[in-house]
Protein backbone atom coordinates (compact mmCIF):
# COMPACT_ATOMS: atom_id res chain seq x y z
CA UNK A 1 145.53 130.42 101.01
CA UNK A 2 145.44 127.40 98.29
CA UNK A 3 147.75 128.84 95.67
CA UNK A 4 149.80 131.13 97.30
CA UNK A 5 153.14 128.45 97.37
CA UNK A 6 155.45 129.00 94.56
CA UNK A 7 157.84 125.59 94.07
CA UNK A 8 161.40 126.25 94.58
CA UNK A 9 162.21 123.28 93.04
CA UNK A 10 159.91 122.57 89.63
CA UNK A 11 156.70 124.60 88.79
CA UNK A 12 155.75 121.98 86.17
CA UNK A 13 155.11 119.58 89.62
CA UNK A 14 151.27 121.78 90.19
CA UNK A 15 150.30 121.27 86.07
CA UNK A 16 147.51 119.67 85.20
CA UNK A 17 147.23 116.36 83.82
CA UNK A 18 146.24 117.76 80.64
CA UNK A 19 149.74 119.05 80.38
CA UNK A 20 151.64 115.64 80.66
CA UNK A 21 153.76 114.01 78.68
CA UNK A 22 151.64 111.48 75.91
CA UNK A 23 150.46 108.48 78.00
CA UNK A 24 151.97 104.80 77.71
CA UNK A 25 149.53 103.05 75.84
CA UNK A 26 147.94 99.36 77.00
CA UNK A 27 149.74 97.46 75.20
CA UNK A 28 153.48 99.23 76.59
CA UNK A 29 152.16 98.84 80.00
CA UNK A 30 151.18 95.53 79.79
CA UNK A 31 154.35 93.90 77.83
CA UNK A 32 156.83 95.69 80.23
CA UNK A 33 159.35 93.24 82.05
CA UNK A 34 161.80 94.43 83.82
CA UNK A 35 162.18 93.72 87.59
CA UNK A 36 159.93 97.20 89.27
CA UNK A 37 161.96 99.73 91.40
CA UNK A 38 161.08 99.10 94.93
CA UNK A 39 161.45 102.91 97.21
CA UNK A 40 161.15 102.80 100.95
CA UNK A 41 160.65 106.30 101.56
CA UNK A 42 160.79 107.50 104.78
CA UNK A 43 160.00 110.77 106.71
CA UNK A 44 164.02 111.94 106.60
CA UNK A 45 165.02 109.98 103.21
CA UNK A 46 165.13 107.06 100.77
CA UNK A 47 165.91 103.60 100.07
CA UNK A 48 165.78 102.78 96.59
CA UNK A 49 166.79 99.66 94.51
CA UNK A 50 165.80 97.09 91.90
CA UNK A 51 163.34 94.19 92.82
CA UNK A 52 165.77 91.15 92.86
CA UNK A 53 168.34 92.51 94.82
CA UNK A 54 169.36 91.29 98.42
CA UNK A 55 169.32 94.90 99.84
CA UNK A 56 168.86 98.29 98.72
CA UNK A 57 171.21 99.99 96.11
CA UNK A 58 170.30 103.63 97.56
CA UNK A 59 170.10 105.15 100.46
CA UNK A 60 169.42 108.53 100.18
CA UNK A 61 168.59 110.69 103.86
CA UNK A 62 166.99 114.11 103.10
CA UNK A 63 170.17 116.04 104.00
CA UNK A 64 172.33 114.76 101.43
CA UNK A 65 170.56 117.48 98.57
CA UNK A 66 173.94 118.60 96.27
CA UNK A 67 172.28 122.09 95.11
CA UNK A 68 170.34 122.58 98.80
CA UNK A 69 167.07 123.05 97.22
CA UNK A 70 165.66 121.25 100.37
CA UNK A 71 164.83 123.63 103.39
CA UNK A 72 163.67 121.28 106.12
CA UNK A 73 164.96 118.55 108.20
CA UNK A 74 161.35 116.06 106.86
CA UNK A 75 159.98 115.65 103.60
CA UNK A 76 156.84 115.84 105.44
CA UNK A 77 155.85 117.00 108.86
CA UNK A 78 153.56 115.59 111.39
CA UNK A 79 150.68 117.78 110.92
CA UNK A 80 149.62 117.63 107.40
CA UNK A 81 146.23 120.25 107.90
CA UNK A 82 148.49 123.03 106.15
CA UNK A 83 146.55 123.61 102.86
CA UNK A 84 150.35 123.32 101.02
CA UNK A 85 151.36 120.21 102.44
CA UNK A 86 150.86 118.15 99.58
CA UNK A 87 152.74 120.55 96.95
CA UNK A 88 155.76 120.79 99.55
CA UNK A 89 155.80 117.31 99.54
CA UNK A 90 155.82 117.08 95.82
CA UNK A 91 158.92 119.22 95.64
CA UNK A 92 160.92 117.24 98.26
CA UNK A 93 160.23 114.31 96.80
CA UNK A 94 161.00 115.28 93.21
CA UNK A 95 164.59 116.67 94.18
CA UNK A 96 165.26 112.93 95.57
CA UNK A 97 163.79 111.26 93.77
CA UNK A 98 166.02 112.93 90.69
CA UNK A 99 168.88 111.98 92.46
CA UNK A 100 167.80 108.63 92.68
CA UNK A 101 166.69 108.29 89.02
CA UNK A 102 169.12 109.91 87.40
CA UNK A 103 172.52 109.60 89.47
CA UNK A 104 172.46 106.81 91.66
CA UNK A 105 170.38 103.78 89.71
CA UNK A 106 170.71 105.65 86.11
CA UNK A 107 167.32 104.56 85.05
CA UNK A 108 164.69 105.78 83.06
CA UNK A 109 161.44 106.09 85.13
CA UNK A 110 159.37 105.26 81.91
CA UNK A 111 159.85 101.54 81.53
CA UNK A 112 159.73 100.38 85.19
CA UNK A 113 156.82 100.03 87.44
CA UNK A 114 157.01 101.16 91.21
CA UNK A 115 156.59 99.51 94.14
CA UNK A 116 155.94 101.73 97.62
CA UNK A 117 156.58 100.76 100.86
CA UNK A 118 153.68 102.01 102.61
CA UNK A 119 153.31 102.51 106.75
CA UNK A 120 149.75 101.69 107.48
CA UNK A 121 148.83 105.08 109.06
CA UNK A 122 150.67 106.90 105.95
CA UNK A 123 148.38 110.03 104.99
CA UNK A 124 146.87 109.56 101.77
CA UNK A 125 147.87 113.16 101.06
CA UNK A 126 151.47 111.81 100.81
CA UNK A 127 150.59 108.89 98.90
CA UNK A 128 149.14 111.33 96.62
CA UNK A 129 151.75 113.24 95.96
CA UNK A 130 154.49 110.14 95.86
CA UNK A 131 152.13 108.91 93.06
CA UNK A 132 151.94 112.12 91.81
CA UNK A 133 155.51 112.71 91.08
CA UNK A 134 156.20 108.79 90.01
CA UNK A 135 153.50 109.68 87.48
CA UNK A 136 153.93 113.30 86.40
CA UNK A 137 157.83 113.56 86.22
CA UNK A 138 159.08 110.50 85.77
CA UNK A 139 156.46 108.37 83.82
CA UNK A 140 156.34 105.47 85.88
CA UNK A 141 154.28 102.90 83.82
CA UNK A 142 152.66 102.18 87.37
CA UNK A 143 152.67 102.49 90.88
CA UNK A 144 151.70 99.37 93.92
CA UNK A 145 151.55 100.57 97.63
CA UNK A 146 153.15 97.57 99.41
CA UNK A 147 152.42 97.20 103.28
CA UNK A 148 155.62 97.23 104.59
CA UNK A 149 154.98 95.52 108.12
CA UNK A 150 153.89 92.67 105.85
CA UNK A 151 157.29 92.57 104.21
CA UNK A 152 159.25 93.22 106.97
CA UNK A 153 156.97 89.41 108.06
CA UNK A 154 158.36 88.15 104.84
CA UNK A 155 161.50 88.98 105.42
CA UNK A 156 161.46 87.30 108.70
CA UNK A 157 161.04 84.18 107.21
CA UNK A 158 157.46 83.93 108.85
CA UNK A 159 154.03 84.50 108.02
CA UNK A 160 153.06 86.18 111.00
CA UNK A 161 154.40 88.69 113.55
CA UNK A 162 153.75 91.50 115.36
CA UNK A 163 155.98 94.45 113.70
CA UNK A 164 156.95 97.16 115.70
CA UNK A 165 157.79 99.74 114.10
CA UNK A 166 159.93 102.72 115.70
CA UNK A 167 159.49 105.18 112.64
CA UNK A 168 160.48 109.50 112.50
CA UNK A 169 157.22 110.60 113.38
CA UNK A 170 155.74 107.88 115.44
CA UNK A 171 155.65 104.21 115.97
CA UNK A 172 152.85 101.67 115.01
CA UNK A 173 152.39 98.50 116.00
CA UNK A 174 150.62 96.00 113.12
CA UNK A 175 149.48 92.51 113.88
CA UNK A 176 150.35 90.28 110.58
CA UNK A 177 148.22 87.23 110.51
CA UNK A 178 149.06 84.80 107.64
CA UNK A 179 150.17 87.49 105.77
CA UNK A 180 147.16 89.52 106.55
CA UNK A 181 146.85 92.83 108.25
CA UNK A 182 144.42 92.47 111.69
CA UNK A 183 143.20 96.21 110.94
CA UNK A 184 140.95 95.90 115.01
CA UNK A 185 144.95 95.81 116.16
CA UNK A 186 146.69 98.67 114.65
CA UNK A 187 147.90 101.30 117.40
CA UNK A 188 150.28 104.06 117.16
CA UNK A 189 151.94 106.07 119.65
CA UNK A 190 153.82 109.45 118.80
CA UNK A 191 156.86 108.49 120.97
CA UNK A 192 158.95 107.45 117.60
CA UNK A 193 162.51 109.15 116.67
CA UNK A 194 161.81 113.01 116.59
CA UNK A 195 161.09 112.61 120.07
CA UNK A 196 163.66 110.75 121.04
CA UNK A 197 166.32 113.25 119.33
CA UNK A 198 164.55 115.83 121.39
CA UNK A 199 165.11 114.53 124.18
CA UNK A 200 168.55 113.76 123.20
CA UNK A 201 169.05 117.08 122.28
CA UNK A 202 167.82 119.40 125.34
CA UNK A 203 169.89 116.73 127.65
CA UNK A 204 172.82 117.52 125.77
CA UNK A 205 172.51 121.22 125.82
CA UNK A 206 171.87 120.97 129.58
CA UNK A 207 175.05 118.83 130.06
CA UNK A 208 177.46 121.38 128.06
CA UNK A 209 175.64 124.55 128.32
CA UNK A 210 176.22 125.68 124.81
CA UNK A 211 174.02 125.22 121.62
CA UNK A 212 173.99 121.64 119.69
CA UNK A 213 173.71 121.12 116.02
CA UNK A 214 170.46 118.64 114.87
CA UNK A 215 174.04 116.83 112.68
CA UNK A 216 175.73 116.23 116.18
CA UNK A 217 172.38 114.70 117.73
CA UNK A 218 171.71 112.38 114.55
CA UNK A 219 175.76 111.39 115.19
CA UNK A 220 175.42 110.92 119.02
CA UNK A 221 171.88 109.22 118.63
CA UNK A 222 173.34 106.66 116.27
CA UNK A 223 176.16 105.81 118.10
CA UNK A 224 175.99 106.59 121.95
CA UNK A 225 172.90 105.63 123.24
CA UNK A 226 171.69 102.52 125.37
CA UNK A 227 169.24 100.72 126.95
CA UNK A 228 169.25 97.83 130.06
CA UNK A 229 166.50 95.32 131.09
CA UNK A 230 163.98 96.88 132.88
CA UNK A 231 164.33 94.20 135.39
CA UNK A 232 167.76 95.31 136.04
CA UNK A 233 168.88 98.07 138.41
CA UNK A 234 169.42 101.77 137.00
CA UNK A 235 173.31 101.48 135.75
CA UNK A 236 175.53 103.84 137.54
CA UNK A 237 176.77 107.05 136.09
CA UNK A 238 180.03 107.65 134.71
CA UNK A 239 181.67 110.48 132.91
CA UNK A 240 181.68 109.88 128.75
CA UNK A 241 183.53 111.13 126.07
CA UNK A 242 180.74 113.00 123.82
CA UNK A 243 182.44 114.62 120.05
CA UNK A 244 179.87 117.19 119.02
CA UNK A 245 180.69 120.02 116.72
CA UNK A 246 184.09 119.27 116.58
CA UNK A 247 184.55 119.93 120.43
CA UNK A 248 185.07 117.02 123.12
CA UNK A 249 182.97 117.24 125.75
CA UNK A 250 182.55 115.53 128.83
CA UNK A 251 179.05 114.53 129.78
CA UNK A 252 177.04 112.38 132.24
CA UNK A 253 176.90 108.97 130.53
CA UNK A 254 173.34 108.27 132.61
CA UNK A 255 171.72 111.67 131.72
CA UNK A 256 172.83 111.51 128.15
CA UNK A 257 173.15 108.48 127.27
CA UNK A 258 170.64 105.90 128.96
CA UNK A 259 167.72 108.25 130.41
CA UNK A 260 166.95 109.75 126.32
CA UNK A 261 165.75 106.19 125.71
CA UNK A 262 164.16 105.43 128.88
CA UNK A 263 161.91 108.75 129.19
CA UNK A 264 160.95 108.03 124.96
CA UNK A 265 159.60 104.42 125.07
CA UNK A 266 159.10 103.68 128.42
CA UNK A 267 158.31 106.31 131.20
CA UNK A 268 154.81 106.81 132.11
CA UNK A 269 153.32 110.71 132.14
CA UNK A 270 154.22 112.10 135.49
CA UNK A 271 150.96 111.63 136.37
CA UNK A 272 150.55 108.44 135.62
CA UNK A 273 147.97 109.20 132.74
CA UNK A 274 149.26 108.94 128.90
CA UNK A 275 147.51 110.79 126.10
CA UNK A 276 146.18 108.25 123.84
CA UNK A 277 148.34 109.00 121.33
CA UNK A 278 151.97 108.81 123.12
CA UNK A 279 151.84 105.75 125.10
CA UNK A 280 155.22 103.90 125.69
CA UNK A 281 155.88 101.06 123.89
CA UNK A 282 155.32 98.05 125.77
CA UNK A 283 151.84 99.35 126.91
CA UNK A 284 151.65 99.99 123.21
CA UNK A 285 151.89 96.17 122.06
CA UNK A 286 149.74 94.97 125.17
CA UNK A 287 147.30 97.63 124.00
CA UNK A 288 147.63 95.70 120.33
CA UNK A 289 147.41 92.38 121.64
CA UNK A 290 144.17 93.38 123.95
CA UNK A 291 142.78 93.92 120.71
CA UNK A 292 142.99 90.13 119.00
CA UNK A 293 141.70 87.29 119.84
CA UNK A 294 143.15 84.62 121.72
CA UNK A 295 144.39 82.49 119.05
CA UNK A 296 145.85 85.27 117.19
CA UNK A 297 147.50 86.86 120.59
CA UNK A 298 148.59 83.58 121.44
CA UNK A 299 150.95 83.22 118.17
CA UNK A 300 151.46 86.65 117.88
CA UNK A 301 153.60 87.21 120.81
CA UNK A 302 155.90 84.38 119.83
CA UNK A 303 156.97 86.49 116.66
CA UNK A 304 157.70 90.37 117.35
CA UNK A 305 159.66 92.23 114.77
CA UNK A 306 160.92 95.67 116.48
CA UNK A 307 162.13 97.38 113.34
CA UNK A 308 162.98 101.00 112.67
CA UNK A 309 166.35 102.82 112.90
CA UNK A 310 165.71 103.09 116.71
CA UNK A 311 165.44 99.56 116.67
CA UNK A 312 169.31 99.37 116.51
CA UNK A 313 170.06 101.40 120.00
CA UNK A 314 171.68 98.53 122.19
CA UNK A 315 169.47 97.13 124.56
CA UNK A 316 166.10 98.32 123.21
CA UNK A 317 165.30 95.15 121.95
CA UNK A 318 165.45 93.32 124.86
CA UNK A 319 164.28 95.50 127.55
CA UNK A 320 160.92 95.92 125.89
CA UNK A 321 160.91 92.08 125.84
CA UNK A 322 162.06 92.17 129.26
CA UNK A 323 158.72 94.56 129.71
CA UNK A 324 156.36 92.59 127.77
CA UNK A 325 157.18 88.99 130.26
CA UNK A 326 156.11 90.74 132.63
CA UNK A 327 152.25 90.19 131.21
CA UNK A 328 152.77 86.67 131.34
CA UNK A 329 150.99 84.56 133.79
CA UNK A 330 153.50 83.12 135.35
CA UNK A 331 156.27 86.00 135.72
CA UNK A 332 155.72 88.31 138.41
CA UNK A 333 156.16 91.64 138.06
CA UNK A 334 159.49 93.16 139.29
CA UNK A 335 158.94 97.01 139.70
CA UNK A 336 156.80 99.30 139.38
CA UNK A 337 157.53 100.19 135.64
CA UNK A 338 156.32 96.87 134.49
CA UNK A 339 153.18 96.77 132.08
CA UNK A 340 149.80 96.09 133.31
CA UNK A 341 149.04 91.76 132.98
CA UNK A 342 146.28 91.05 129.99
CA UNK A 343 146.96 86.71 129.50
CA UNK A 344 145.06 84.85 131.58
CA UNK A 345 146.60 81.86 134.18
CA UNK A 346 145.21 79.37 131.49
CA UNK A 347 146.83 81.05 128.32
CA UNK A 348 149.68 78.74 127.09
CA UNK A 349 151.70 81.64 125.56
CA UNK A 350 155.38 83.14 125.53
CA UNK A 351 156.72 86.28 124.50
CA UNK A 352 159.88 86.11 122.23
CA UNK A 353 161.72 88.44 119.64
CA UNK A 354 162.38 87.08 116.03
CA UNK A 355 164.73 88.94 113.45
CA UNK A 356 163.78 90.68 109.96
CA UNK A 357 166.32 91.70 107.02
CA UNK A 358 163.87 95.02 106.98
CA UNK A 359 160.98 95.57 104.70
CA UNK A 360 163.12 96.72 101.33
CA UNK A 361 164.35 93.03 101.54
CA UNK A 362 161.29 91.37 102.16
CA UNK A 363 159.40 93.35 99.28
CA UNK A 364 162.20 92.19 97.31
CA UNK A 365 161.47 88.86 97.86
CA UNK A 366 157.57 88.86 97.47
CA UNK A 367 157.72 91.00 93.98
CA UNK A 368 160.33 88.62 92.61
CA UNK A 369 158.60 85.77 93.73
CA UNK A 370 155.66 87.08 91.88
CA UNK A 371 157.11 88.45 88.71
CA UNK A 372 158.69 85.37 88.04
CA UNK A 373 155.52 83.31 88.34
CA UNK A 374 153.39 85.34 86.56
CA UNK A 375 155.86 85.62 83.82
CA UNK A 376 155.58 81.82 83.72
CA UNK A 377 152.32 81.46 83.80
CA UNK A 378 151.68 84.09 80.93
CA UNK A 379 154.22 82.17 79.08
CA UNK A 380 152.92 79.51 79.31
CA UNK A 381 149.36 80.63 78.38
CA UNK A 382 150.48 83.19 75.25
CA UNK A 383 152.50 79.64 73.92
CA UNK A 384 149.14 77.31 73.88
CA UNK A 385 147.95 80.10 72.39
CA UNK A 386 149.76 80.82 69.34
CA UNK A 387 150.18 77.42 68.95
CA UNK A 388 146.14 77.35 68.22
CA UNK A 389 146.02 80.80 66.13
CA UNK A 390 149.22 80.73 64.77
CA UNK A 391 150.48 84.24 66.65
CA UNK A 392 152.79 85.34 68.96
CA UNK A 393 152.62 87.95 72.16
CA UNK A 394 154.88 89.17 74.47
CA UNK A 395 155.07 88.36 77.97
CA UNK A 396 152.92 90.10 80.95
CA UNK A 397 153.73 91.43 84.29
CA UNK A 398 151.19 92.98 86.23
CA UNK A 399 151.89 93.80 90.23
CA UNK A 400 148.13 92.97 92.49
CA UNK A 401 146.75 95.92 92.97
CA UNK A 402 148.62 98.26 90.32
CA UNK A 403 148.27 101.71 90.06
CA UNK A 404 147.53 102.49 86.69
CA UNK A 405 149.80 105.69 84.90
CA UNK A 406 146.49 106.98 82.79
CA UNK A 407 143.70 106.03 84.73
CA UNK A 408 145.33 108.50 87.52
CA UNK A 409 146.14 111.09 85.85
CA UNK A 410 142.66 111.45 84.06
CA UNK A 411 140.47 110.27 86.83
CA UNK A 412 140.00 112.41 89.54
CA UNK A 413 138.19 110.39 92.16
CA UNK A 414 140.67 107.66 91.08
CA UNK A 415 143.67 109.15 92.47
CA UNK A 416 142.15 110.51 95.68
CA UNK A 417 140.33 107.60 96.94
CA UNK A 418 142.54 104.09 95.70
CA UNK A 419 144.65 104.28 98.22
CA UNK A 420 143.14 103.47 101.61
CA UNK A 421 143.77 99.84 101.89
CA UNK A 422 141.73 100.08 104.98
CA UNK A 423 138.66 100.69 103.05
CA UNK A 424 137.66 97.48 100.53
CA UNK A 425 134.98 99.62 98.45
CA UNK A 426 137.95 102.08 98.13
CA UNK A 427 140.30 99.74 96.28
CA UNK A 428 137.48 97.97 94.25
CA UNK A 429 137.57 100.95 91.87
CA UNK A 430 139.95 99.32 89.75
C-alpha cells in the first residue's frame, strides 16, 4: 500500500516541495558558469565527474556504501510495478550520490547544473526520482537527460553508429543517424549482465558443489570469461584454476568459462522460438537493422559500437561480428548458429566494429563543446550590448533542453511528463 515504506536512509527524501529549501532565483540560474557535473548512473553504481575532463573522476558501484545503508545488489530492479519503487530508488540514490558530492568531488550541488546519461528505454519513474534527489537534496540549479548511445557516437569520433549496448538489466540496440536517434529501430533484449552472472553463477555451483558468493561471480565474470568466433570450432576443455571465496578450485574451463557467454548472447531457446523480449544479440541488431531503411542500414553496419561492461569479455566483440557477416550477401553461412540473411545480393554493404571512449567521455566532449560556445556567443552579445546602454551582465550558460530546479518542483505535470524524449509534445512543455 502507497505509504507504507519508511526510508532507511532520509525521510526528508518523500517531503513535499513546499518544504524545500528557498529556490535559486532566475537570475542565479542563468549567470551560473561552471563546467555541469556529468553522472552515468547505472543499475549497480556511478560514474561521476566534471564536464571537461577526459574520463570520469568517480566511479562509485552500489556495493561500496561505508555505513551499509544499502540492502540490495541494484539501485533499481527490473520490474518497477511495485507501488515503492520510486521512493526506494530515491534512497539508493541519495546515499551515492552523498558520497559522490560530498567525499569524492567535494562539491556543492547548488552551483552546478547536471547532466544525465540516459539509456533510451530508462523508466521515467527513475528519471523521476534521479531528478528528484538532484533537486530536493542537493539543489542542483538544473538537470539535462543526455542520450547516452548518442555520446557513446561522439565519442567514437563519428556521427553515426549502431550502439550496442550490453547494460545490468538488458541490452538495447539504438541506431544513431547524424547524431539523431532512429526511434522505428530501437530493440531490447533482456539477455544483458544479470543474466549472464546467473548463468555464471549456477555453472559454478554445479562445478564445485558448494555455495558461491554474488562478490566471487562479479570477480570471476570480470576476469575469466571468453568468447571464440562463431565460425570457429567449440575450443576444447581443459581444467582451470578458479579463486572463489578464498578457496582454489578446479573447474571445467569450457563449462565455466566459455559456455556462460555463449548460452547469454547467442543460443537460441531450445525450441528454437525466443520470447520477444530475450533474443540473442546478433538476431537482436539484424532485428534493428530490418527496421531502417536501406540507406541508413547500409552505413549503419559499417559503424557498431558494442559498449557495456560485458563488452570487455575477450572475444565478444568479434564473434558477434563474426555472426552478423554471416547476413551479408556474399558470405555463406557456416553453421547452423548463424543469423538469418536480411541484405539483399544488390546491397553494397559491410559489417565492421568501430571503437568508443564510452559515453561519460563523449558527453564530456559535447557539453564542453557547447558551454564554451555559448559562453562566447553570450559574450559576445552582453558586450555590443553594454556598449549601446552603457551596462554590464554576466555571462550565460544554458544546457538544450534543461531541466529547470523551480519549475519541477512546483509543477506537477512538469516533472512527470518532460522526460520522454520519445514523445515531442512531451518535451515542448518547456
Amino acid at each position: 500500500m502507497l505509504g507504507s515504506y519508511t526510508s532507511p536512509v532520509n525521510s526528508s527524501l518523500t517531503s513535499a516541495a513546499s518544504s524545500s529549501p528557498v529556490l535559486l532565483s532566475p537570475a542565479t540560474r542563468q549567470q551560473n558558469t561552471d563546467p555541469p557535473v556529468i553522472l552515468d548512473i547505472g543499475a549497480r553504481g556511478i560514474r561521476a565527474g566534471i564536464a571537461g575532463h577526459s574520463s570520469p573522476l568517480v566511479d562509485l558501484p552500489l556495493a561500496k556504501d561505508p555505513r551499509g545503508r544499502i540492502k540490495t545488489s541494484v539501485i533499481w530492479p527490473l520490474d518497477l510495478t511495485d507501488s515503492q519503487a520510486e521512493l526506494k530508488i530515491r534512497d539508493h540514490l541519495f546515499v551515492l550520490l552523498q558520497e559522490i558530492y560530498y567525499r569524492c568531488l567535494l562539491l556543492d550541488g547548488r552551483t552546478r547544473k547536471v547532466v544525465i546519461l540516459e539509456n533510451p528505454r530508462m523508466s521515467l519513474v527513475i528519471k523521476r526520482a534521479i531528478a528528484f534527489v538532484l533537486f530536493n537534496n542537493f539543489q542542483a540549479i538544473s538537470a539535462t537527460f543526455f542520450l547516452s548511445p548518442l555520446a557513446t557516437t561522439i565519442a567514437a569520433g563519428s556521427n553515426s553508429a549502431l550502439v550496442v549496448d550490453i547494460g545490468w538489466h538488458e541490452t538495447t540496440v539504438t541506431p544513431i543517424l547524424y547524431h539523431k536517434p532512429l526511434i522505428p529501430g530501437i530493440v531490447s533484449t533482456q539477455r544483458g549482465s544479470s543474466y549472464l552472472h546467473s548463468l555464471v553463477h549456477k555453472a559454478l555451483q554445479e562445478a564445485i558443489s558448494d555455495k558461491v558468493s554474488v562478490q566471487a561471480v562479479d570477480d570471476f565474470v570480470s576476469s575469466s570469461l571468453f568468447m571464440t568466433p562463431l565460425s570457429s570450432p567449440i575450443p576444447a576443455d581443459s581444467a582451470f584454476t578458479a579463486v572463489l571465496d578464498g578457496v582454489t578450485h578446479y573447474v571445467s574451463s569450457l563449462m565455466t568459462r566459455y559456455q556462460p557467454v555463449f548460452s547469454c548472447f547467442f543460443a537460441r531457446a531450445q525450441d528454437g522460438f525466443d520470447d520477444f523480449d530475450s533474443i540473442p544479440l546478433p538476431e537482436l541488431i539484424l532485428s534493428s537493422m530490418r527496421r531502417l531503411g536501406p540507406d541508413a542500414r547500409a552505413r549503419l553496419s559499417g559503424r557498431i559500437v558494442v559498449t557495456g561492461a560485458a563488452a570487455a569479455i575477450p572475444g565478444l566483440r568479434l564473434s558477434i561480428l563474426d555472426s552478423l557477416k554471416s547476413a551479408l550477401p556474399s558470405s555463406e553461412p557456416t553453421n547452423s548458429r548463424s543469423s538469418i540473411p536480411i541484405f539483399r545480393p544488390e546491397d553494397s554493404v559491410s559489417m565492421s566494429l568501430i571503437d568508443s571512449l564510452g559515453s561519460w567521455v563523449g558527453a564530456s566532449l559535447y557539453i564542453t563543446a557547447e558551454r564554451d560556445y555559448n559562453l562566447r556567443r553570450t559574450a559576445k552579445s552582453t558586450s555590443l550590448r553594454s556598449r549601446s546602454t552603457g551596462t554590464s551582465s554576466a555571462a550565460t550558460f544554458r544546457i538544450p533542453g534543461e531541466i529547470e530546479r523551480d519549475r519541477f518542483l512546483t509543477d506537477e505535470e512538469y516533472s512527470y511528463y518532460l522526460y520522454d524524449w520519445t514523445q515531442p509534445t512531451s518535451t515542448n512543455k518547456t
